[in-house]
PDB file of N, CA and C in Angstrom:
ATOM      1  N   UNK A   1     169.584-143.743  -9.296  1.00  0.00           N
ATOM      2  CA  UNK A   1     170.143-144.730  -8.403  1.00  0.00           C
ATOM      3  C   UNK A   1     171.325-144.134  -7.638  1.00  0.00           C
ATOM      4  N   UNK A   2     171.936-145.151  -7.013  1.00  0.00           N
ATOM      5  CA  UNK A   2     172.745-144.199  -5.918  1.00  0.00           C
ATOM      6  C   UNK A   2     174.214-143.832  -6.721  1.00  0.00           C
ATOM      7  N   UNK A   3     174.607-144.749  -7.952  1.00  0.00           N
ATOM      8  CA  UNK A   3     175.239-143.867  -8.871  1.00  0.00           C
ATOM      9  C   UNK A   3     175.421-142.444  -9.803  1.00  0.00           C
ATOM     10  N   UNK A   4     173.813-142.074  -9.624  1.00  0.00           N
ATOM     11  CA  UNK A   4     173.354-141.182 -10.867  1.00  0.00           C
ATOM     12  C   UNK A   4     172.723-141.403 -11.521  1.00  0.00           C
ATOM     13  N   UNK A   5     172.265-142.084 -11.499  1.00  0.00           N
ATOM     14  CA  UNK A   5     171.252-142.716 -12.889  1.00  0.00           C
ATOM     15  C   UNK A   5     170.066-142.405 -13.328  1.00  0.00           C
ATOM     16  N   UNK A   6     169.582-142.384 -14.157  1.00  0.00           N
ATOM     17  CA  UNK A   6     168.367-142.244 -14.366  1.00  0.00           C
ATOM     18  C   UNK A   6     167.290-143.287 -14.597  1.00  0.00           C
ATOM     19  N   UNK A   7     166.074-143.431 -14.410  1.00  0.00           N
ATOM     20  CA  UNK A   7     165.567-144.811 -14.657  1.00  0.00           C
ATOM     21  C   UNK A   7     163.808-143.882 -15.028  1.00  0.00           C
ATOM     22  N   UNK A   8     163.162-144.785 -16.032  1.00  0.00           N
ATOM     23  CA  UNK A   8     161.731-144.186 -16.242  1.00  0.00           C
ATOM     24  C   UNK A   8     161.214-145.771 -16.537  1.00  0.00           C
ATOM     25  N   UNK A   9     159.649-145.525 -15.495  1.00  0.00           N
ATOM     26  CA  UNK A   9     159.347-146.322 -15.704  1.00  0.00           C
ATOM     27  C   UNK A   9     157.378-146.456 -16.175  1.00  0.00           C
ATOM     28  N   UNK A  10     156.861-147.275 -16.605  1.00  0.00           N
ATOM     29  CA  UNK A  10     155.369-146.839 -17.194  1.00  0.00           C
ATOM     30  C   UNK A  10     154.741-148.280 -17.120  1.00  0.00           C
ATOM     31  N   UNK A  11     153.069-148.273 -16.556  1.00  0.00           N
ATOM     32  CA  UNK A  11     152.457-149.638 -16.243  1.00  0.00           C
ATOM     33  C   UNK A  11     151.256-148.830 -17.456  1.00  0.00           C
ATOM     34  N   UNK A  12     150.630-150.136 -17.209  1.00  0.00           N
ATOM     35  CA  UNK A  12     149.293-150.197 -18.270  1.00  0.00           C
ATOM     36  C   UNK A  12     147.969-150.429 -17.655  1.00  0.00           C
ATOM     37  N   UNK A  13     147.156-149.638 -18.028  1.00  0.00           N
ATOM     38  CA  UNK A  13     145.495-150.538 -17.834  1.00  0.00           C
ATOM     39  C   UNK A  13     145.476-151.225 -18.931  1.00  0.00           C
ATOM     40  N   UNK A  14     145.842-150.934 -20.122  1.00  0.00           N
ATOM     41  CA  UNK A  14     145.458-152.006 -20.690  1.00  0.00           C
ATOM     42  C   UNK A  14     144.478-151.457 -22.018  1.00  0.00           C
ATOM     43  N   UNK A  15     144.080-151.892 -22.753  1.00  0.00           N
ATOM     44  CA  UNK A  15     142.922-151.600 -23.303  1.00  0.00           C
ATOM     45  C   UNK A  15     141.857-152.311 -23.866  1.00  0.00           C
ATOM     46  N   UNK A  16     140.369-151.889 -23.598  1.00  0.00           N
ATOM     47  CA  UNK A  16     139.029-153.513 -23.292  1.00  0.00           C
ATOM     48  C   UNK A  16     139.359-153.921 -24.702  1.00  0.00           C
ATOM     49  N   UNK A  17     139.266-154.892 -24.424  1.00  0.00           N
ATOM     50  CA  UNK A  17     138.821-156.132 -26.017  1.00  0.00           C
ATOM     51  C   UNK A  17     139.879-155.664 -26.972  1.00  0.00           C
ATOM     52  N   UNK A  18     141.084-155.417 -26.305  1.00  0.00           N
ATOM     53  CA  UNK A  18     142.274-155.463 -27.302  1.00  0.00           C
ATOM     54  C   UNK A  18     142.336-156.799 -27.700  1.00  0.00           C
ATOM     55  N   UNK A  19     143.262-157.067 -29.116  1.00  0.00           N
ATOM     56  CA  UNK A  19     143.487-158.163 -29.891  1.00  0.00           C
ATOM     57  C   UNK A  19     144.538-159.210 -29.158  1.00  0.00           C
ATOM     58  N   UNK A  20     144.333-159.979 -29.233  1.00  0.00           N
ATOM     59  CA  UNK A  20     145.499-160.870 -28.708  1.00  0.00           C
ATOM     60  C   UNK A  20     146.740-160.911 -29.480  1.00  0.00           C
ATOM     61  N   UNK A  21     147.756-160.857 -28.561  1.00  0.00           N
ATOM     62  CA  UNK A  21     149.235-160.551 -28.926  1.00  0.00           C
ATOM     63  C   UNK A  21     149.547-159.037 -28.871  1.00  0.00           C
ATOM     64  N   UNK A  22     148.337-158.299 -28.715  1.00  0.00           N
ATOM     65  CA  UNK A  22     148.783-156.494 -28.784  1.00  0.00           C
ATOM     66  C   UNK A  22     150.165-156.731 -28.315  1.00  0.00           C
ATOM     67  N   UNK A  23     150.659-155.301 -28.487  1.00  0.00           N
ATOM     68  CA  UNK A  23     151.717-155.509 -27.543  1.00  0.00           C
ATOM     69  C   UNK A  23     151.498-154.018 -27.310  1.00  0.00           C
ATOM     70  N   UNK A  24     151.423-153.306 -25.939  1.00  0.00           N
ATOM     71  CA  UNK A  24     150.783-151.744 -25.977  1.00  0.00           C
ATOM     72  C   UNK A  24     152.855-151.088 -25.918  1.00  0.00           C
ATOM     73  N   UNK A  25     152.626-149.562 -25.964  1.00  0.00           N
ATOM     74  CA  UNK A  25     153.538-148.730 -25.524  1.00  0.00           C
ATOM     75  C   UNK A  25     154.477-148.842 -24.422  1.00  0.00           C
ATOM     76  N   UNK A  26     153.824-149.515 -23.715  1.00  0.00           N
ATOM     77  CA  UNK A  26     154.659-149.678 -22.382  1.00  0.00           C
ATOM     78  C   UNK A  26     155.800-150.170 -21.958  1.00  0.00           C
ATOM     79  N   UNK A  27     156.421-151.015 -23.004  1.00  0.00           N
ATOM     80  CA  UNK A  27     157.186-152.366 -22.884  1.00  0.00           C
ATOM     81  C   UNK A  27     157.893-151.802 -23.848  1.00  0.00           C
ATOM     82  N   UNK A  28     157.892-150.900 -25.148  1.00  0.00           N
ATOM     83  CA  UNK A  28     158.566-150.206 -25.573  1.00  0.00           C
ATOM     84  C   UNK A  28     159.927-148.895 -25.678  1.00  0.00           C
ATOM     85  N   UNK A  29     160.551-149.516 -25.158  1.00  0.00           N
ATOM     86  CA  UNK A  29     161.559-147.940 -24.968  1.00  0.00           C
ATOM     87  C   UNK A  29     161.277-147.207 -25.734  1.00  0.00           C
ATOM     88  N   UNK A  30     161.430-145.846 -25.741  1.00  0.00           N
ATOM     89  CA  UNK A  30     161.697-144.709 -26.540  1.00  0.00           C
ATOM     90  C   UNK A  30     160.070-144.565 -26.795  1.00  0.00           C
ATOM     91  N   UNK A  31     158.677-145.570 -26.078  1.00  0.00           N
ATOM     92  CA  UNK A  31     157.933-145.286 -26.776  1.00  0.00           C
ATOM     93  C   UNK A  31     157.037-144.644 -25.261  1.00  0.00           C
ATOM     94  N   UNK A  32     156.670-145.640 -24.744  1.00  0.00           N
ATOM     95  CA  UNK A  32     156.652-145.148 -23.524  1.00  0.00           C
ATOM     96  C   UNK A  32     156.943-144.388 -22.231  1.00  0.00           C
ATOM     97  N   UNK A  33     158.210-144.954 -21.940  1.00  0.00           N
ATOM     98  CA  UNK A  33     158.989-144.220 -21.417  1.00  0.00           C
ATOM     99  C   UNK A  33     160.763-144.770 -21.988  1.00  0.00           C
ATOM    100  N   UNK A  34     161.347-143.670 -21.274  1.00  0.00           N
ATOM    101  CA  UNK A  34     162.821-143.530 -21.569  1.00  0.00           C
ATOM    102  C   UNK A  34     163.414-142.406 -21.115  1.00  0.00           C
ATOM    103  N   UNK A  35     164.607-143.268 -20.749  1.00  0.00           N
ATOM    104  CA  UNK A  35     165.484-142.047 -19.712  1.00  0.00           C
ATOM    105  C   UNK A  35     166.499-142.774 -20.046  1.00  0.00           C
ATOM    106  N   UNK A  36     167.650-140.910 -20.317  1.00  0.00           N
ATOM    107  CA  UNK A  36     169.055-140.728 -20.146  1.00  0.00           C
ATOM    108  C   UNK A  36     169.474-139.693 -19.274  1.00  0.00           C
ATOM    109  N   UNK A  37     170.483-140.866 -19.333  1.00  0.00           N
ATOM    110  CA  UNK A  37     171.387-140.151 -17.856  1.00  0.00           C
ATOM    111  C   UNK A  37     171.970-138.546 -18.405  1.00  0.00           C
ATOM    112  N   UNK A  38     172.226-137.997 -19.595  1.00  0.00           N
ATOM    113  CA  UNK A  38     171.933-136.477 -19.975  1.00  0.00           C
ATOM    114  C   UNK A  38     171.090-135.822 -20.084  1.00  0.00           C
ATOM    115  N   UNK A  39     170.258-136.149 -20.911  1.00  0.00           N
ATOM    116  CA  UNK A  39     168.643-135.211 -21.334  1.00  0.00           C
ATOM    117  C   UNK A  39     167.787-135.714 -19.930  1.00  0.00           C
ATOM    118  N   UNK A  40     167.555-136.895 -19.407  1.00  0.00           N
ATOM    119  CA  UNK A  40     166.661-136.734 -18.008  1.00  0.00           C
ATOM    120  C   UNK A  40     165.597-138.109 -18.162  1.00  0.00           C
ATOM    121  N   UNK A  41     164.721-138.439 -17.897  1.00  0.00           N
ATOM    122  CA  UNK A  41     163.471-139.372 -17.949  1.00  0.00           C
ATOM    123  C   UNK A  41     162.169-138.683 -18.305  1.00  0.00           C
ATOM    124  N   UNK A  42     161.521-139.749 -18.620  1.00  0.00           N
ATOM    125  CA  UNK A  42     160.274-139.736 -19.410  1.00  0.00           C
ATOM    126  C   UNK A  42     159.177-140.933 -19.349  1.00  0.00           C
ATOM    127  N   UNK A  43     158.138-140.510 -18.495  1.00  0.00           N
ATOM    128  CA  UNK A  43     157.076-141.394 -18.710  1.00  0.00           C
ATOM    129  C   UNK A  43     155.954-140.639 -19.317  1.00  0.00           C
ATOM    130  N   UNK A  44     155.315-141.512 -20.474  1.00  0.00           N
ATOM    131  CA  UNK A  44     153.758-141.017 -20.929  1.00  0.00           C
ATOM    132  C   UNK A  44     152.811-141.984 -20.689  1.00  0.00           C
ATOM    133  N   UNK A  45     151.625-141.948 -21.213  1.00  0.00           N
ATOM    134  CA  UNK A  45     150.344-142.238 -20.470  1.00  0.00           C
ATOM    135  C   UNK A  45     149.399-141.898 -21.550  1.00  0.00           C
ATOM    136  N   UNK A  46     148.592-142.552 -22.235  1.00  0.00           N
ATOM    137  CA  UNK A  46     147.519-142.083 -23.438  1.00  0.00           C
ATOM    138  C   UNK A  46     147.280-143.159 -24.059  1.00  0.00           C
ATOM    139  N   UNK A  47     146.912-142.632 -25.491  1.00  0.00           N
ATOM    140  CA  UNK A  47     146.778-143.881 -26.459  1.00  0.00           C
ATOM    141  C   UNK A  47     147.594-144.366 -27.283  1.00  0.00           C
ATOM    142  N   UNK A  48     148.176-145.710 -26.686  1.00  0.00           N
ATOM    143  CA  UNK A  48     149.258-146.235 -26.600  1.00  0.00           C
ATOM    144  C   UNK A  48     149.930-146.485 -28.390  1.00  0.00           C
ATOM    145  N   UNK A  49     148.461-146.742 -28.977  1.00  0.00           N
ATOM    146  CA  UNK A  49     149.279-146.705 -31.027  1.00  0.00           C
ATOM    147  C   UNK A  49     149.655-145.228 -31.374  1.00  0.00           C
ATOM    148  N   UNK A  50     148.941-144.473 -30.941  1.00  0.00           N
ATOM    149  CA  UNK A  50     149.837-142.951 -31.305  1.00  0.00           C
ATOM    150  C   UNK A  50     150.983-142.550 -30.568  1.00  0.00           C
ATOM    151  N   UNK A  51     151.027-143.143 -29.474  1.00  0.00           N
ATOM    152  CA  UNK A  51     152.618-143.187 -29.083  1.00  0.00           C
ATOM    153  C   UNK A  51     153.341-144.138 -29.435  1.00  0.00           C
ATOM    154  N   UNK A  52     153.513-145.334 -29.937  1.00  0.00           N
ATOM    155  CA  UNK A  52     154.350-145.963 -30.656  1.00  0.00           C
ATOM    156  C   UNK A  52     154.775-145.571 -31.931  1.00  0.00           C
ATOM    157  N   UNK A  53     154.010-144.865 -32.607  1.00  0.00           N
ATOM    158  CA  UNK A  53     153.996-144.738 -34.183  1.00  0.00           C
ATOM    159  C   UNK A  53     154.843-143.382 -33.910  1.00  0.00           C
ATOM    160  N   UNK A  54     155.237-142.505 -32.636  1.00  0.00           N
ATOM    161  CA  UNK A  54     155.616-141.305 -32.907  1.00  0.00           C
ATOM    162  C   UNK A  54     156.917-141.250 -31.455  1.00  0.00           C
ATOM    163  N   UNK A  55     157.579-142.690 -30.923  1.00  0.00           N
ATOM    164  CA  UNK A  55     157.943-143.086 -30.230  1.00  0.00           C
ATOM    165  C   UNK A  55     158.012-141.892 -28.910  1.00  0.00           C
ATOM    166  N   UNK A  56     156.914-140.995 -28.609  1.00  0.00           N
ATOM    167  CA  UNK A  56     156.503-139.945 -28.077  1.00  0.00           C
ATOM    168  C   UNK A  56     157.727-139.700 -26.817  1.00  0.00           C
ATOM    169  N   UNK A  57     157.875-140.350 -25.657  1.00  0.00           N
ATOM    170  CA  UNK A  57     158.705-140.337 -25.108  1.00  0.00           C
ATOM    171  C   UNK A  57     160.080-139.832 -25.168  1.00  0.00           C
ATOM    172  N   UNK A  58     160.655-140.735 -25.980  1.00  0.00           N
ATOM    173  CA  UNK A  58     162.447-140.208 -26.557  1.00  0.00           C
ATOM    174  C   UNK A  58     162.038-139.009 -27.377  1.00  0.00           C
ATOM    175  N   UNK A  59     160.917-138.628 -28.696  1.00  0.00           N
ATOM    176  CA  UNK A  59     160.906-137.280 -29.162  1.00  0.00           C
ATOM    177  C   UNK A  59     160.661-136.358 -27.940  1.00  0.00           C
ATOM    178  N   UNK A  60     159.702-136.647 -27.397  1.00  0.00           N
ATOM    179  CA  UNK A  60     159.172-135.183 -26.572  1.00  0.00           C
ATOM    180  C   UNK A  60     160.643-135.182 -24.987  1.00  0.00           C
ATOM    181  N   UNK A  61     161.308-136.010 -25.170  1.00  0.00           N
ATOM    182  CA  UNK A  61     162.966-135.653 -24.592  1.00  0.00           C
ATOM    183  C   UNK A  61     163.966-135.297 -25.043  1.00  0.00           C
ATOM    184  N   UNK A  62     164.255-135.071 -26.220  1.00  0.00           N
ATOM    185  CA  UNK A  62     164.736-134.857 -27.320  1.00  0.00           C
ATOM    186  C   UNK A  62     164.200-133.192 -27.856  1.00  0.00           C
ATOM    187  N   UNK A  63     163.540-132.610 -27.213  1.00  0.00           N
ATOM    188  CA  UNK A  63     163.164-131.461 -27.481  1.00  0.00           C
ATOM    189  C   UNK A  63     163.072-130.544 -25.899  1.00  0.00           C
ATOM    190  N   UNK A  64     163.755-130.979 -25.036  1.00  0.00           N
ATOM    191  CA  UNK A  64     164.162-130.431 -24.005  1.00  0.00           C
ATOM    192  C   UNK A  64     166.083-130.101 -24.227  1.00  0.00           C
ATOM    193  N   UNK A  65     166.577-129.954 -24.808  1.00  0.00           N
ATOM    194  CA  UNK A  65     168.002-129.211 -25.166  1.00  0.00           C
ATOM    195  C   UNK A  65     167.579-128.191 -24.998  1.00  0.00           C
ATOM    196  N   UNK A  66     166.458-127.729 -25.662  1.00  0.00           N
ATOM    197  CA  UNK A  66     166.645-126.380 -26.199  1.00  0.00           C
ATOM    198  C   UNK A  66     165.190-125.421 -26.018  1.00  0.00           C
ATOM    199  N   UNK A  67     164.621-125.878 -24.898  1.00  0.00           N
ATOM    200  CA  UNK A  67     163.009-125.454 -24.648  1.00  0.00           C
ATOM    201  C   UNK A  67     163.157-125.870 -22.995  1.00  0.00           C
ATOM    202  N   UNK A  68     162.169-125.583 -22.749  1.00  0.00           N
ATOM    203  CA  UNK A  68     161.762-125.992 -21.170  1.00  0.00           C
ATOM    204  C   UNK A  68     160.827-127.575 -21.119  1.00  0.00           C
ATOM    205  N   UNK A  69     161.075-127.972 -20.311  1.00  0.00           N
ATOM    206  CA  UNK A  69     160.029-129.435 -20.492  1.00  0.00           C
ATOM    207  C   UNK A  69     158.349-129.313 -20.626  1.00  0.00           C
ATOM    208  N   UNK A  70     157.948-128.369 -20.175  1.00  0.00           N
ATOM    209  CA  UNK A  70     156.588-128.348 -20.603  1.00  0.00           C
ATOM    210  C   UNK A  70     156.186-127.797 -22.237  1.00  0.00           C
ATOM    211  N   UNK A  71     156.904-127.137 -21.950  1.00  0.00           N
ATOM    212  CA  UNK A  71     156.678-126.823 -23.814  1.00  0.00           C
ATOM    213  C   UNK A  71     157.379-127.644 -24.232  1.00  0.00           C
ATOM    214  N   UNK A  72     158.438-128.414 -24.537  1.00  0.00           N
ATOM    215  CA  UNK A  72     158.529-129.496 -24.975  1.00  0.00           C
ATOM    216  C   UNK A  72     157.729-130.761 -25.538  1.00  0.00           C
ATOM    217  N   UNK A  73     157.058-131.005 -23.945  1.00  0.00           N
ATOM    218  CA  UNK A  73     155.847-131.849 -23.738  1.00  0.00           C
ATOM    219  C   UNK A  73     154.780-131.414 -24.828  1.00  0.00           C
ATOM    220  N   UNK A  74     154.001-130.055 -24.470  1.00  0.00           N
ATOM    221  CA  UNK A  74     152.896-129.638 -25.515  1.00  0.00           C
ATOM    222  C   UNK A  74     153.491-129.852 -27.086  1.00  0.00           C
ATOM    223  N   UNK A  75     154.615-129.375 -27.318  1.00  0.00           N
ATOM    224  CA  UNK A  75     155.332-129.754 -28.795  1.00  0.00           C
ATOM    225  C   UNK A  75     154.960-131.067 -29.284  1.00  0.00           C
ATOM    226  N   UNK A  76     155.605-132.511 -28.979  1.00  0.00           N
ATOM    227  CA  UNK A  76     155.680-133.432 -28.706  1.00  0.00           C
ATOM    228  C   UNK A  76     154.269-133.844 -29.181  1.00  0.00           C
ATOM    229  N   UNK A  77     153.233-133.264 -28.221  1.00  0.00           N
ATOM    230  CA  UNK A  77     151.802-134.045 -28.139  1.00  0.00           C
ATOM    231  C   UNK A  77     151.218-133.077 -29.773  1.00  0.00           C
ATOM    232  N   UNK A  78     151.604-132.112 -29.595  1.00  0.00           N
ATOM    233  CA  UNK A  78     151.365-131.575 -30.982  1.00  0.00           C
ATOM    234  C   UNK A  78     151.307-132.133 -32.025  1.00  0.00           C
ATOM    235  N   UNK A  79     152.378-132.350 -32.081  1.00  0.00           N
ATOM    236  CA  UNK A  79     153.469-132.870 -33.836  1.00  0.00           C
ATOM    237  C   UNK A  79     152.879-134.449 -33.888  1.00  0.00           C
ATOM    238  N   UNK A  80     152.350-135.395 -32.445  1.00  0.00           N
ATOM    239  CA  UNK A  80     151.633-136.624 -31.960  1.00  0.00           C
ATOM    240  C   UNK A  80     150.162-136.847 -32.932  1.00  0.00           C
ATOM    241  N   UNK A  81     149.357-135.435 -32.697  1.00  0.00           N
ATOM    242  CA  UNK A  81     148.339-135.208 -33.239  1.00  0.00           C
ATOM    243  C   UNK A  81     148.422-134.974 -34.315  1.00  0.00           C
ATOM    244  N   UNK A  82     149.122-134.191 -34.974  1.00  0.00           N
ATOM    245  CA  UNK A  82     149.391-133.814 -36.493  1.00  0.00           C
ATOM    246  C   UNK A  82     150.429-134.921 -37.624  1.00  0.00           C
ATOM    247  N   UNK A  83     150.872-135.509 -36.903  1.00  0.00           N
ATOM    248  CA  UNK A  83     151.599-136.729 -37.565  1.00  0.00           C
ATOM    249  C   UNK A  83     150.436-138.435 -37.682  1.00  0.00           C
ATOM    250  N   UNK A  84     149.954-138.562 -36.457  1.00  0.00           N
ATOM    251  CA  UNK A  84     149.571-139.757 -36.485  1.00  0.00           C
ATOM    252  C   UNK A  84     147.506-139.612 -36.125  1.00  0.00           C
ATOM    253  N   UNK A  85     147.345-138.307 -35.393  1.00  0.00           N
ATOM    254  CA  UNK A  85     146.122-138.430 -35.377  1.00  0.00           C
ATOM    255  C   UNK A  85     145.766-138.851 -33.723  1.00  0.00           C
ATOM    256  N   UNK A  86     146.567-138.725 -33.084  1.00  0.00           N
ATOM    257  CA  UNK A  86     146.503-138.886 -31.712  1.00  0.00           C
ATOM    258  C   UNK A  86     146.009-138.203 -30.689  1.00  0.00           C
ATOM    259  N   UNK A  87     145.330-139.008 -29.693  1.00  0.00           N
ATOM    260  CA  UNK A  87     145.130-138.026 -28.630  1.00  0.00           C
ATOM    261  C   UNK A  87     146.044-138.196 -27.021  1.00  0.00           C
TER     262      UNK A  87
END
């Protein structure tokens, strides 16, 4: 924004013949997306229970200190798959 700011933001398709009341990734901070005004923003995009369960977003930003953002990213989706079974 015209202060500095950072802002991340993430929409949904949705997913067919989800349960009523789901509530997907999207609407989730830290799960979906999330942005700080130090480390930077973050939107993801996938299957939305393996990114909640591994709040993918804030981790795979949280591993840009000290890496580059794409390897970060691949990290992130890694540890995604090997923790929860995600794609």
């Amino acid at each position: 924004d015209m202060a500095g700011h950072l802002a991340a933001a993430t929409s949904t398709g949705g997913i067919t013949f989800k349960q009523a009341g789901r509530v997907g990734d999207s609407p989730i901070v830290g799960a979906g997306c999330y942005a700080d005004d130090q480390a930077g923003a973050i939107s993801c995009t996938g299957h939305g229970e393996s990114i909640m369960r591994l709040t993918l977003a804030r981790y795979a930003l949280s591993l840009t200190h000290d890496r580059p953002p794409a390897q970060a990213c691949a990290e992130a989706l890694g540890q995604m798959y090997a923790r929860v079974g995600g794609c």
